[in-house]
C-alpha atoms as a PDB file:
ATOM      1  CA  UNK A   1      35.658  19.274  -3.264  1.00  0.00           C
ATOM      2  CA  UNK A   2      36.490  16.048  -1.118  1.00  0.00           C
ATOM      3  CA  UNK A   3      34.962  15.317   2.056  1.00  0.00           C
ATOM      4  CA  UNK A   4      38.662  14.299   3.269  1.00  0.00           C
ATOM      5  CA  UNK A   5      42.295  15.161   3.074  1.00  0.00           C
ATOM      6  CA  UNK A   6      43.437  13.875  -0.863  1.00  0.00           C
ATOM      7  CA  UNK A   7      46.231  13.073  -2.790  1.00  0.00           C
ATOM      8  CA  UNK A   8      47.059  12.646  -6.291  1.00  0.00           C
ATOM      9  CA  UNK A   9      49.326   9.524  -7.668  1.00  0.00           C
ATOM     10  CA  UNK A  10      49.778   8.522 -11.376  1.00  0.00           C
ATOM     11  CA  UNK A  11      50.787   5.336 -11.375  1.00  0.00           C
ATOM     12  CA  UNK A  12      52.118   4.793 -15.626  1.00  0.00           C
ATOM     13  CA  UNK A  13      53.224   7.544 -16.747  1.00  0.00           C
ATOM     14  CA  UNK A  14      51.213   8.932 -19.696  1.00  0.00           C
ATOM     15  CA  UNK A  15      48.163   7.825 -17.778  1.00  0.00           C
ATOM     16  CA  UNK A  16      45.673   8.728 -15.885  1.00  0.00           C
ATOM     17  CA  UNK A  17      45.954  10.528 -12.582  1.00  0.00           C
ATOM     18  CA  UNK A  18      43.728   8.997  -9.578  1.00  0.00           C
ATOM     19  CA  UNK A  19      43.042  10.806  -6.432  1.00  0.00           C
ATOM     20  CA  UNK A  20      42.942   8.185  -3.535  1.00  0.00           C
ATOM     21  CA  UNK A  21      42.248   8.569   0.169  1.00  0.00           C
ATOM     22  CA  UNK A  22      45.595  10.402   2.143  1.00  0.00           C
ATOM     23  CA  UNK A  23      44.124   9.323   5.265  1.00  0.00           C
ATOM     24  CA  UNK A  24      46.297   7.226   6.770  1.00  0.00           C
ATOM     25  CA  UNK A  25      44.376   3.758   8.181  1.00  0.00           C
ATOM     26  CA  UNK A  26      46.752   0.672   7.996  1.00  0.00           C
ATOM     27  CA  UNK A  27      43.255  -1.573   8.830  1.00  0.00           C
ATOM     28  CA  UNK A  28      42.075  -0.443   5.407  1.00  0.00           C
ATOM     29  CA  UNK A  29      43.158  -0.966   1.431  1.00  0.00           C
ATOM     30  CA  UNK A  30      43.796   2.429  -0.013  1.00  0.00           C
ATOM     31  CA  UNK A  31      40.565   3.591  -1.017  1.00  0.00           C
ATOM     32  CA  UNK A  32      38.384   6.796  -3.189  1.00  0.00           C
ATOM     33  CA  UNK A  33      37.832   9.692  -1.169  1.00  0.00           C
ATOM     34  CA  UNK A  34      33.913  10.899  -1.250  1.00  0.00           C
ATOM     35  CA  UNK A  35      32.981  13.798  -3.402  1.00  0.00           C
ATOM     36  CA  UNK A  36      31.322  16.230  -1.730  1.00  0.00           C
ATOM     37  CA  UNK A  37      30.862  18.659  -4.356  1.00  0.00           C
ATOM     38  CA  UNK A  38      32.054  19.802  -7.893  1.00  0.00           C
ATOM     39  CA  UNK A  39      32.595  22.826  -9.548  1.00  0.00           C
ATOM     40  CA  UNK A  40      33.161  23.851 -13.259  1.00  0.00           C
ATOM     41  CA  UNK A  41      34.062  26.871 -14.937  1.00  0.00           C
ATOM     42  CA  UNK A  42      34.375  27.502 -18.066  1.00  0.00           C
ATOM     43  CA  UNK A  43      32.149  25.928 -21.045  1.00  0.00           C
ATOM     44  CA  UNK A  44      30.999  22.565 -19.008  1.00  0.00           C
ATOM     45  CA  UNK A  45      28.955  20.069 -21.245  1.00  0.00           C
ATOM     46  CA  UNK A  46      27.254  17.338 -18.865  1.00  0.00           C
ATOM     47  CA  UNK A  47      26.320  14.102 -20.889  1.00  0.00           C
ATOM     48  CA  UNK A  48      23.811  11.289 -18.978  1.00  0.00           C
ATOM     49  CA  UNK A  49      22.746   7.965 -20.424  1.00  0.00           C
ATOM     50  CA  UNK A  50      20.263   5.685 -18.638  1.00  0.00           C
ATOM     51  CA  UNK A  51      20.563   2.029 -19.282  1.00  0.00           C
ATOM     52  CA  UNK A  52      17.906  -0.563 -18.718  1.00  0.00           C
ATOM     53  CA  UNK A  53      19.190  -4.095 -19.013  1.00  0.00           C
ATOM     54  CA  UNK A  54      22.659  -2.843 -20.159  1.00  0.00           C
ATOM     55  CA  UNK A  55      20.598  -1.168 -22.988  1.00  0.00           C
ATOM     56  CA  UNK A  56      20.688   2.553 -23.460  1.00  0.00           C
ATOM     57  CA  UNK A  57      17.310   3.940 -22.930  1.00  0.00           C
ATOM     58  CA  UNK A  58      17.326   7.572 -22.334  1.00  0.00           C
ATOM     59  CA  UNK A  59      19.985  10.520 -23.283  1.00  0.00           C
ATOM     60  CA  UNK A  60      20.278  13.543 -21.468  1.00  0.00           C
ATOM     61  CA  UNK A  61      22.548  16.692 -22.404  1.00  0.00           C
ATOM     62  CA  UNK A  62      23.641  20.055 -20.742  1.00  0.00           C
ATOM     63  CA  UNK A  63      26.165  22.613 -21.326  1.00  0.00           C
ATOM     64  CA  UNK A  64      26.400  25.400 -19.150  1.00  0.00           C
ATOM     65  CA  UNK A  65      29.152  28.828 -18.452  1.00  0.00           C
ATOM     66  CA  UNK A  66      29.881  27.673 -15.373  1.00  0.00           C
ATOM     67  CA  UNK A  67      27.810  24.536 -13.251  1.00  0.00           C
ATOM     68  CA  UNK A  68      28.165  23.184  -9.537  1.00  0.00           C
ATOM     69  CA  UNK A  69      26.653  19.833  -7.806  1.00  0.00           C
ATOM     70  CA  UNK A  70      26.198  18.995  -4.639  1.00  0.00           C
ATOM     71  CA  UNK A  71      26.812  15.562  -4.006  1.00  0.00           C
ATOM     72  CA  UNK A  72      24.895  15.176  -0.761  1.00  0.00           C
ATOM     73  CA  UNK A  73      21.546  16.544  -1.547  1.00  0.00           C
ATOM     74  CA  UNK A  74      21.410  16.365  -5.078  1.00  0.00           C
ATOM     75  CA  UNK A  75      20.958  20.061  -5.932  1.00  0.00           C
ATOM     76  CA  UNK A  76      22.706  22.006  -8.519  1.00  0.00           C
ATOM     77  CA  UNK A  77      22.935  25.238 -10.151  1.00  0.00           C
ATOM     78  CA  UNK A  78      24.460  26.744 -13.703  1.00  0.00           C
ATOM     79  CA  UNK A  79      25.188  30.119 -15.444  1.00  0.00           C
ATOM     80  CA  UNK A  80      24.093  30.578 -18.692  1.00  0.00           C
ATOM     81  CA  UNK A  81      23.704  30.830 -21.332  1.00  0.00           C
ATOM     82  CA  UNK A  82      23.477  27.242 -22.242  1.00  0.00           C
ATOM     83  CA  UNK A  83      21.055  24.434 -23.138  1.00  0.00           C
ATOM     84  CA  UNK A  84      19.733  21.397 -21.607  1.00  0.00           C
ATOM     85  CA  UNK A  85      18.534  18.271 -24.057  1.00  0.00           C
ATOM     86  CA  UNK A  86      16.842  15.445 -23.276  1.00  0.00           C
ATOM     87  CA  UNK A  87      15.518  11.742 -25.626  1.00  0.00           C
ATOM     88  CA  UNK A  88      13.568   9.565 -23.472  1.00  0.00           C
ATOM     89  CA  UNK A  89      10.766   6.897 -24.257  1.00  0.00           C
ATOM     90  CA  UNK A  90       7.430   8.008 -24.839  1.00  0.00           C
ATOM     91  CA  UNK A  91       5.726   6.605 -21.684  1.00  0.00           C
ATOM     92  CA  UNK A  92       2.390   7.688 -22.671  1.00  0.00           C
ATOM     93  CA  UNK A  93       1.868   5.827 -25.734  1.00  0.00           C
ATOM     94  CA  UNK A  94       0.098   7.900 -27.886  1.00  0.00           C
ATOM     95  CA  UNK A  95       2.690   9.603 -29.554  1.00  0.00           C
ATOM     96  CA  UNK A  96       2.915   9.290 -33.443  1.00  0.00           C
ATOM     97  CA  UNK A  97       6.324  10.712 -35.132  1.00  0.00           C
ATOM     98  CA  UNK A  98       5.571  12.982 -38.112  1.00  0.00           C
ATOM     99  CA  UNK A  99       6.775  11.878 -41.804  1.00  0.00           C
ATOM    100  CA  UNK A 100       7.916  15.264 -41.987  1.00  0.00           C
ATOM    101  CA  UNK A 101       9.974  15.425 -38.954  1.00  0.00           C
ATOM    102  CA  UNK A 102      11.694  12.243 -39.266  1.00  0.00           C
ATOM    103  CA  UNK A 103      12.367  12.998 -43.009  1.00  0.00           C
ATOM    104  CA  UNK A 104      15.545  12.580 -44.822  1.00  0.00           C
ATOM    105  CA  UNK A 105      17.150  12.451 -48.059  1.00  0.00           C
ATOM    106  CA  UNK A 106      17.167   8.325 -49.320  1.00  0.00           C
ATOM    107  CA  UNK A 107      15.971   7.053 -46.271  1.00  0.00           C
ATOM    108  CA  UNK A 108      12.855   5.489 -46.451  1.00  0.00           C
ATOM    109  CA  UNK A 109      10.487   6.175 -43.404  1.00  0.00           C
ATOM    110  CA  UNK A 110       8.331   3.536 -41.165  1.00  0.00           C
ATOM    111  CA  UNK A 111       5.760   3.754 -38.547  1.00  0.00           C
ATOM    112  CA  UNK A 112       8.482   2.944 -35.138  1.00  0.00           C
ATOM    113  CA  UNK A 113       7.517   0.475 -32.544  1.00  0.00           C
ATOM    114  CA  UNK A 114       8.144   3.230 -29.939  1.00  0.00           C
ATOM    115  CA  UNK A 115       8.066   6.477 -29.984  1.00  0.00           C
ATOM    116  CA  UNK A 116      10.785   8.915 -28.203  1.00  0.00           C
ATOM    117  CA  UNK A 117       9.925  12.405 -26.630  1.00  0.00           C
ATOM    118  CA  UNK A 118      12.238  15.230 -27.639  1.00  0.00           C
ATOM    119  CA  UNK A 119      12.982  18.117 -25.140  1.00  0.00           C
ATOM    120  CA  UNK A 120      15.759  20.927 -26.009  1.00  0.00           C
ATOM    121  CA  UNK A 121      15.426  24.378 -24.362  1.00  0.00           C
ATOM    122  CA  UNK A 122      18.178  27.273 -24.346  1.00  0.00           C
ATOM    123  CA  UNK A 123      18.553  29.867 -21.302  1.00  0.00           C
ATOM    124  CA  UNK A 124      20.640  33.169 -20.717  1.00  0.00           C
ATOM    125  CA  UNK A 125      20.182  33.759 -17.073  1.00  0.00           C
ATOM    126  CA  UNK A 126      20.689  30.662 -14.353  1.00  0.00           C
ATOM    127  CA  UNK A 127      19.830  27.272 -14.148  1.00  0.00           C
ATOM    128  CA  UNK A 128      19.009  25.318 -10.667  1.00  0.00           C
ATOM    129  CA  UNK A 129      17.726  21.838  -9.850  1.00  0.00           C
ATOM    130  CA  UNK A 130      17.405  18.858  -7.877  1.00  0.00           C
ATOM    131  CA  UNK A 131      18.825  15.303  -9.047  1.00  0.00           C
ATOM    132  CA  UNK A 132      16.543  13.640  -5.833  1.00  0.00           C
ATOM    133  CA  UNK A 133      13.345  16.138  -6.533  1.00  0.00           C
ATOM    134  CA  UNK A 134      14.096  15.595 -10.291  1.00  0.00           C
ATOM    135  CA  UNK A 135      13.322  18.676 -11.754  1.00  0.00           C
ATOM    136  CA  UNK A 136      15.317  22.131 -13.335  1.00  0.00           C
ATOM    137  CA  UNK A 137      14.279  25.483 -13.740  1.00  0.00           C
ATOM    138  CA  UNK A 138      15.536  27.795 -16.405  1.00  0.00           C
ATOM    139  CA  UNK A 139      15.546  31.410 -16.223  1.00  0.00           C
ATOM    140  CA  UNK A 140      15.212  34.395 -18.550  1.00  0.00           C
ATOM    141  CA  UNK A 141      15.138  34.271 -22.590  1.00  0.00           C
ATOM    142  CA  UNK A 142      13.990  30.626 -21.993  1.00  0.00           C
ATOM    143  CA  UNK A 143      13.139  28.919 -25.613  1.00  0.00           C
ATOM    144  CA  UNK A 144      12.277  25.239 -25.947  1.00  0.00           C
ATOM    145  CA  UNK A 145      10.724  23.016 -28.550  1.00  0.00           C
ATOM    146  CA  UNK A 146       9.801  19.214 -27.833  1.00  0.00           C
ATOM    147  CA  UNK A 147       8.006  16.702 -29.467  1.00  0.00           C
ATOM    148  CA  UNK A 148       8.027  12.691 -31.135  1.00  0.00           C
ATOM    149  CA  UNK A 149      11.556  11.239 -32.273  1.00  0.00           C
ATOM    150  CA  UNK A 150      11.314   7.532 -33.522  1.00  0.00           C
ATOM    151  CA  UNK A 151      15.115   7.702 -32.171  1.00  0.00           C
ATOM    152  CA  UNK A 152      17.110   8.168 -29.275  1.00  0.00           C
ATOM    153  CA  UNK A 153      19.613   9.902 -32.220  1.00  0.00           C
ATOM    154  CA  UNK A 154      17.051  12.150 -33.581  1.00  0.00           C
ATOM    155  CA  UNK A 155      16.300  15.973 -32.693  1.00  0.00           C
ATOM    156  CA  UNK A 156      13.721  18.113 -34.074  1.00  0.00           C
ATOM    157  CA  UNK A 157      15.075  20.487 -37.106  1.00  0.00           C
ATOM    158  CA  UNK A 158      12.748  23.605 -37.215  1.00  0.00           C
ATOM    159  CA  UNK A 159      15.123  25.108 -39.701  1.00  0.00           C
ATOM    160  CA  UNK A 160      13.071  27.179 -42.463  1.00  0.00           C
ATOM    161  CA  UNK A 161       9.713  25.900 -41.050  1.00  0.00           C
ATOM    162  CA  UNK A 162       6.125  28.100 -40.295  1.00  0.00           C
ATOM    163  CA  UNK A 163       4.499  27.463 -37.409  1.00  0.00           C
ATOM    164  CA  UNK A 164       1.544  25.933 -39.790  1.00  0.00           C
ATOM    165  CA  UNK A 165       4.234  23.270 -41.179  1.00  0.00           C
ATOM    166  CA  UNK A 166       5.442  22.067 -37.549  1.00  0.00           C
ATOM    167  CA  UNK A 167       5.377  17.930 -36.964  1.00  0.00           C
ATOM    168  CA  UNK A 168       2.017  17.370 -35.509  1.00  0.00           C
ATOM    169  CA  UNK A 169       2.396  17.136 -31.445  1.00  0.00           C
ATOM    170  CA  UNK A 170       5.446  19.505 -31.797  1.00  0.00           C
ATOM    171  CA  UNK A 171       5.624  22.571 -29.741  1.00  0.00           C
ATOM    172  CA  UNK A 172       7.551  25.475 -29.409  1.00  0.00           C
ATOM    173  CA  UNK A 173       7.656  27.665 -26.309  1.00  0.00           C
ATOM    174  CA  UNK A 174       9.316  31.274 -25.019  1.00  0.00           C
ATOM    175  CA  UNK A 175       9.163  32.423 -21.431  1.00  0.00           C
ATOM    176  CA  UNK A 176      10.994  34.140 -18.936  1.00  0.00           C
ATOM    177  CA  UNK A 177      11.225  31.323 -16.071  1.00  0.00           C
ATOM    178  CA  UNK A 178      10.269  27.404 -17.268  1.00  0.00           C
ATOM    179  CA  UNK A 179      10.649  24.443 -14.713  1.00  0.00           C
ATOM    180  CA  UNK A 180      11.014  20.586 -16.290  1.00  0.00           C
ATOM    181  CA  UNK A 181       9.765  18.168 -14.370  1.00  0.00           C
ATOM    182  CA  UNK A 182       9.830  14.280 -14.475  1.00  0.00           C
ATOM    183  CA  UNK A 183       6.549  12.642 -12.827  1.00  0.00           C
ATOM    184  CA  UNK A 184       5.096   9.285 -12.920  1.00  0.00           C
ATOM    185  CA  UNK A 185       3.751   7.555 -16.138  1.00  0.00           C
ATOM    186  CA  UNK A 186       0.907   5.750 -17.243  1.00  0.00           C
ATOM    187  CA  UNK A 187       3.031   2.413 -15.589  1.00  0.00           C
ATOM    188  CA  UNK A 188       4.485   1.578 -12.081  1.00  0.00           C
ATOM    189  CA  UNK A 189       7.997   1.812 -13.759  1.00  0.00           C
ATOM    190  CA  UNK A 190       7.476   4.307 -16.266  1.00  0.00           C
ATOM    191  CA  UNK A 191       8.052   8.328 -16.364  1.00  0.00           C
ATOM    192  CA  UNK A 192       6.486  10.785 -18.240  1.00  0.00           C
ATOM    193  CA  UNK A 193       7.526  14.808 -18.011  1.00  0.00           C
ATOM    194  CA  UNK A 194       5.644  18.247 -17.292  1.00  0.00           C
ATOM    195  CA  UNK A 195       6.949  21.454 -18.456  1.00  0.00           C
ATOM    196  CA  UNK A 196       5.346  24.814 -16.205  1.00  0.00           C
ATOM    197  CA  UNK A 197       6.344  28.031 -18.540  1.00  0.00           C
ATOM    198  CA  UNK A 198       5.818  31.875 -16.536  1.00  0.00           C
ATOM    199  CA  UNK A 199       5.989  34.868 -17.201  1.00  0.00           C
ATOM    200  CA  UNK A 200       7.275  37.594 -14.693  1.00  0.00           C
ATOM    201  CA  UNK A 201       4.100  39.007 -14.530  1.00  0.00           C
ATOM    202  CA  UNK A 202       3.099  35.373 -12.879  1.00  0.00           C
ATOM    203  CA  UNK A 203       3.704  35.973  -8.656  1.00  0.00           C
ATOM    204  CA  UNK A 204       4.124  39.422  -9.399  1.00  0.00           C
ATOM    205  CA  UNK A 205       8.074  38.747 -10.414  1.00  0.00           C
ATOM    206  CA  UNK A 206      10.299  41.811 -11.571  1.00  0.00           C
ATOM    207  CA  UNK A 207      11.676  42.182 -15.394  1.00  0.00           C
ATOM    208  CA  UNK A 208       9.833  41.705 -18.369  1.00  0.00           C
ATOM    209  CA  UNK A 209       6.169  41.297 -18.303  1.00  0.00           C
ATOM    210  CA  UNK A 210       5.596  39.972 -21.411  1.00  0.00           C
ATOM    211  CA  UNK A 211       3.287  36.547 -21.540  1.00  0.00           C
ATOM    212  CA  UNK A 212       4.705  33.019 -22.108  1.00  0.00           C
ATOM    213  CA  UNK A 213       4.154  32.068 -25.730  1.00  0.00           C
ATOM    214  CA  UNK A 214       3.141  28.922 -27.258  1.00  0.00           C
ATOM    215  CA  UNK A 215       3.256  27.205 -30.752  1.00  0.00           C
ATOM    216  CA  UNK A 216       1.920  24.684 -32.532  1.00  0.00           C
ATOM    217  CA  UNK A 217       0.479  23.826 -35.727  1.00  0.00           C
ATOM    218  CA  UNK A 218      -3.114  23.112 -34.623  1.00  0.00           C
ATOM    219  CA  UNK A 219      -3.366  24.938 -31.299  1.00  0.00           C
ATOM    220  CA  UNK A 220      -1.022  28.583 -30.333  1.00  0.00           C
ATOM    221  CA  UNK A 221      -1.282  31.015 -27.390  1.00  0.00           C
ATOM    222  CA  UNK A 222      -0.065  33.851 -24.846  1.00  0.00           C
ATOM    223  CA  UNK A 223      -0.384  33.409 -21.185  1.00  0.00           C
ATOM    224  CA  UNK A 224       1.015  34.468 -17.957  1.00  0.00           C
ATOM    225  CA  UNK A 225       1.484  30.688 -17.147  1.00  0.00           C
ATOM    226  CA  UNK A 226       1.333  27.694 -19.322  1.00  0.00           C
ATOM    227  CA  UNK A 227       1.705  23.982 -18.190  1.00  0.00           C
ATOM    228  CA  UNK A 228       1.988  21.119 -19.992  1.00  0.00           C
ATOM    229  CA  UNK A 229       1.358  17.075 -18.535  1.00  0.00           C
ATOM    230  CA  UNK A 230       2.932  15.298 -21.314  1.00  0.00           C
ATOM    231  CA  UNK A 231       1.031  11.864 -19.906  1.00  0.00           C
ATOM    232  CA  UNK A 232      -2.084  13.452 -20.448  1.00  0.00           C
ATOM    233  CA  UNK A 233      -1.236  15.547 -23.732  1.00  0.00           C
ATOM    234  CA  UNK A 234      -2.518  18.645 -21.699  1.00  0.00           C
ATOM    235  CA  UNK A 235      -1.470  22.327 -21.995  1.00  0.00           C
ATOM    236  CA  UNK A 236      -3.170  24.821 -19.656  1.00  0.00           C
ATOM    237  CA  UNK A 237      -3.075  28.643 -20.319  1.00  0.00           C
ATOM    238  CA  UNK A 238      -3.666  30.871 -17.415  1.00  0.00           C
ATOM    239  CA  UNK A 239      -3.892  35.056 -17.004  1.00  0.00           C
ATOM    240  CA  UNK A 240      -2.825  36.699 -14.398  1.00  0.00           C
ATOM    241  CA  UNK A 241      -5.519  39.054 -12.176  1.00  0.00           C
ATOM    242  CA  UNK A 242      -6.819  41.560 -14.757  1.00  0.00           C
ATOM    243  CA  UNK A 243      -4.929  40.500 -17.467  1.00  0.00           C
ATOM    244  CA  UNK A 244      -6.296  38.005 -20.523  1.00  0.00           C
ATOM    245  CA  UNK A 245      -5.125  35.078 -21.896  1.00  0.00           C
ATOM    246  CA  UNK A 246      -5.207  34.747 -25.893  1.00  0.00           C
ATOM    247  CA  UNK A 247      -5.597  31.388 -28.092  1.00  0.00           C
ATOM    248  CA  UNK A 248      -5.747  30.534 -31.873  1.00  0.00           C
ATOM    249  CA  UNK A 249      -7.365  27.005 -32.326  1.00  0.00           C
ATOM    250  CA  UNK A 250      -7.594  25.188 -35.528  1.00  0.00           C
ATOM    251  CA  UNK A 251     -10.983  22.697 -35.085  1.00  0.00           C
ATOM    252  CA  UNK A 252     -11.032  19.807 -37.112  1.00  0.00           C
ATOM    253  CA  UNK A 253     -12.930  20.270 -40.317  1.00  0.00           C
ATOM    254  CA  UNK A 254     -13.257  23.866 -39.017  1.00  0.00           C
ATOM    255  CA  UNK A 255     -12.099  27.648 -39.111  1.00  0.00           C
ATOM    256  CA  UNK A 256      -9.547  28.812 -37.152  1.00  0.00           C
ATOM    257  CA  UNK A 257     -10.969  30.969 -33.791  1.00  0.00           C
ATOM    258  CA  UNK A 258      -9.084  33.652 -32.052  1.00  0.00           C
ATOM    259  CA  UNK A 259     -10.341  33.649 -27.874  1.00  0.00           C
ATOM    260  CA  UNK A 260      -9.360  35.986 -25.230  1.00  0.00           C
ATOM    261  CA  UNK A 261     -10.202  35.064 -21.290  1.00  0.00           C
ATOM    262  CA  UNK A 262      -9.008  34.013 -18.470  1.00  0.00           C
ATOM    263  CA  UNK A 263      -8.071  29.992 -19.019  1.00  0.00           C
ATOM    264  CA  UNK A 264      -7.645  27.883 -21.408  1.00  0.00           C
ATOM    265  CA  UNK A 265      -7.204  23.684 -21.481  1.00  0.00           C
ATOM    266  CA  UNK A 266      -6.111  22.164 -24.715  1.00  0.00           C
ATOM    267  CA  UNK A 267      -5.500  18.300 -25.278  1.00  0.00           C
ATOM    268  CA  UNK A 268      -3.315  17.641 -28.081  1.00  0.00           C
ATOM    269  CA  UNK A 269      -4.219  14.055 -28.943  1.00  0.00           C
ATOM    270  CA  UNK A 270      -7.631  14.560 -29.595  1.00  0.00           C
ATOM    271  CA  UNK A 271      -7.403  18.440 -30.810  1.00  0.00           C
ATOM    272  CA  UNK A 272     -10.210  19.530 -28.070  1.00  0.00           C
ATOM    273  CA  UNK A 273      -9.849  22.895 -26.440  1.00  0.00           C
ATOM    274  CA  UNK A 274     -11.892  24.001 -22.816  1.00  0.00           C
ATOM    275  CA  UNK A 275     -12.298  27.383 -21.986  1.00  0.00           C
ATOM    276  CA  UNK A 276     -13.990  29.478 -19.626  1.00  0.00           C
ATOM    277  CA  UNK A 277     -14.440  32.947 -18.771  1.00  0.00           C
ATOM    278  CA  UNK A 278     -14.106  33.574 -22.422  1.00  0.00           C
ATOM    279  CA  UNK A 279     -14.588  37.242 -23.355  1.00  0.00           C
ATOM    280  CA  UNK A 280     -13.651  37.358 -27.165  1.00  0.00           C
ATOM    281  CA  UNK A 281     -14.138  35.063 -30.116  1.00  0.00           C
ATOM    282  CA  UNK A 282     -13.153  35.964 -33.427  1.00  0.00           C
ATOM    283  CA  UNK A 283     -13.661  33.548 -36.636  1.00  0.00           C
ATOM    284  CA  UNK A 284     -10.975  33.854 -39.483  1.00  0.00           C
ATOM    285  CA  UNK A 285      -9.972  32.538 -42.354  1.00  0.00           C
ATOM    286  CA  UNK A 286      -6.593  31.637 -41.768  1.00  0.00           C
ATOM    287  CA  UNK A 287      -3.942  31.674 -38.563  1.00  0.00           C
END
């Protein structure tokens, strides 16, 4: 959708077409009409790079059933299901990629200079968002996994892997609504990301009530909300009035402990869980 009356001219033939300007304005070259908005149907696939110094820095991917952008203020909206993907630099700095997710046949594997942050999550129901506000939410059957890449061309394979073997600071997470945000980083020019996973159950929403879910390999759980601050390597695991949050947490040197209550803080760097209002503890031998 143009903001003006268009028309369409192919000037080789075999080329390109280009849509120019049909207003007629003899003080003016011929010129590109403004875009107000565009729509897709169909399977769309949205691709994104960000370059810094003419150097490609970040990669983001999308592919959608249907997907419309408005030009003006940024927002947009999509039909699932689809995906959205995402490779950025790790703006944190503490991230350490895992031997074993990195792994692969005759290539030899080294500590990187910089680690990436991985972000892939799949969606059945709609998808909305703001380019200016720089966020998107994801609605129902929501599944995501994200964690360290040494690459902008690397994604996280959880093919024929236990939650037990996942890359350490890798995460998977199912929910019914999940909003991915981009906030500031440790720097003035950096940006780090928060994810905020609900359940219906969270605002008293309609649909399935069953709890967000989260895995790792040290630290898993079930909550009506969980949020995670990337650029402080926090999750936090909340339960709705009368309802009850559950955790399994592996300690270091330790057994691992099953805990019901209310919330739940867990910082992945340093393996350190908070809670409060707990009202169960259970000690077993394995997860």
């Amino acid at each position: 959708h143009f903001g003006e009356a268009v028309r369409v001219e192919q000037p080789v033939a075999g080329r390109e077409i280009e849509v120019v300007s049909a207003v007629v304005d003899e003080s003016a070259e011929q010129r590109r009409p403004g875009i107000e908005r565009i729509e897709c149907e169909g399977r769309v696939q949205v691709k994104a790079e960000m370059l810094t110094g003419g150097v490609v820095t970040a990669r983001h991917f999308a592919e959608f059933a249907d997907f419309e952008f408005e030009y003006a203020s940024g927002q947009f909206r999509g039909t699932g299901p689809g995906y959205v993907e995402t490779v950025q630099p790790d703006s944190s700095g503490r991230l350490a990629v895992s031997r074993a997710a990195v792994a692969r046949a005759n290539t030899p594997v080294s500590e990187p200079d910089q680690a990436f942050v991985y972000v892939r999550a799949t969606f059945i129901g709609t998808l909305d968002g703001s380019q200016q506000a720089n966020f998107v939410r994801l609605r129902q059957h929501v599944r995501g996994v994200f964690g360290p890449v040494r690459s902008l061309d690397e994604k996280i394979s959880l093919e024929r892997l236990s939650v037990s073997e996942l890359p350490d600071q890798t995460g998977l997470m199912g929910c019914e609504n999940l909003t991915v945000s981009l906030t500031a980083g440790g720097g003035d020019q950096t940006r780090s990301f928060s994810l905020v996973a609900e359940s219906n159950a969270a605002g008293g929403g309609g649909g399935t009530r069953a709890p967000c879910r989260l895995e790792s390999r040290l630290f898993s759980g079930d909550a009506d909300k969980i949020t995670y601050d990337h650029a402080k390597q926090q999750y936090i695991l909340r339960a709705e009035e009368g309802r009850q949050a559950k955790v399994t947490y592996l300690p270091n040197n330790g057994q691992p402990q099953v805990l019901t209550g209310r919330r739940f803080e867990y910082y992945s760097d340093r393996n350190y869980l908070n809670a409060n209002q707990i009202t169960g503890v259970q000690t077993s031998g394995g997860l």
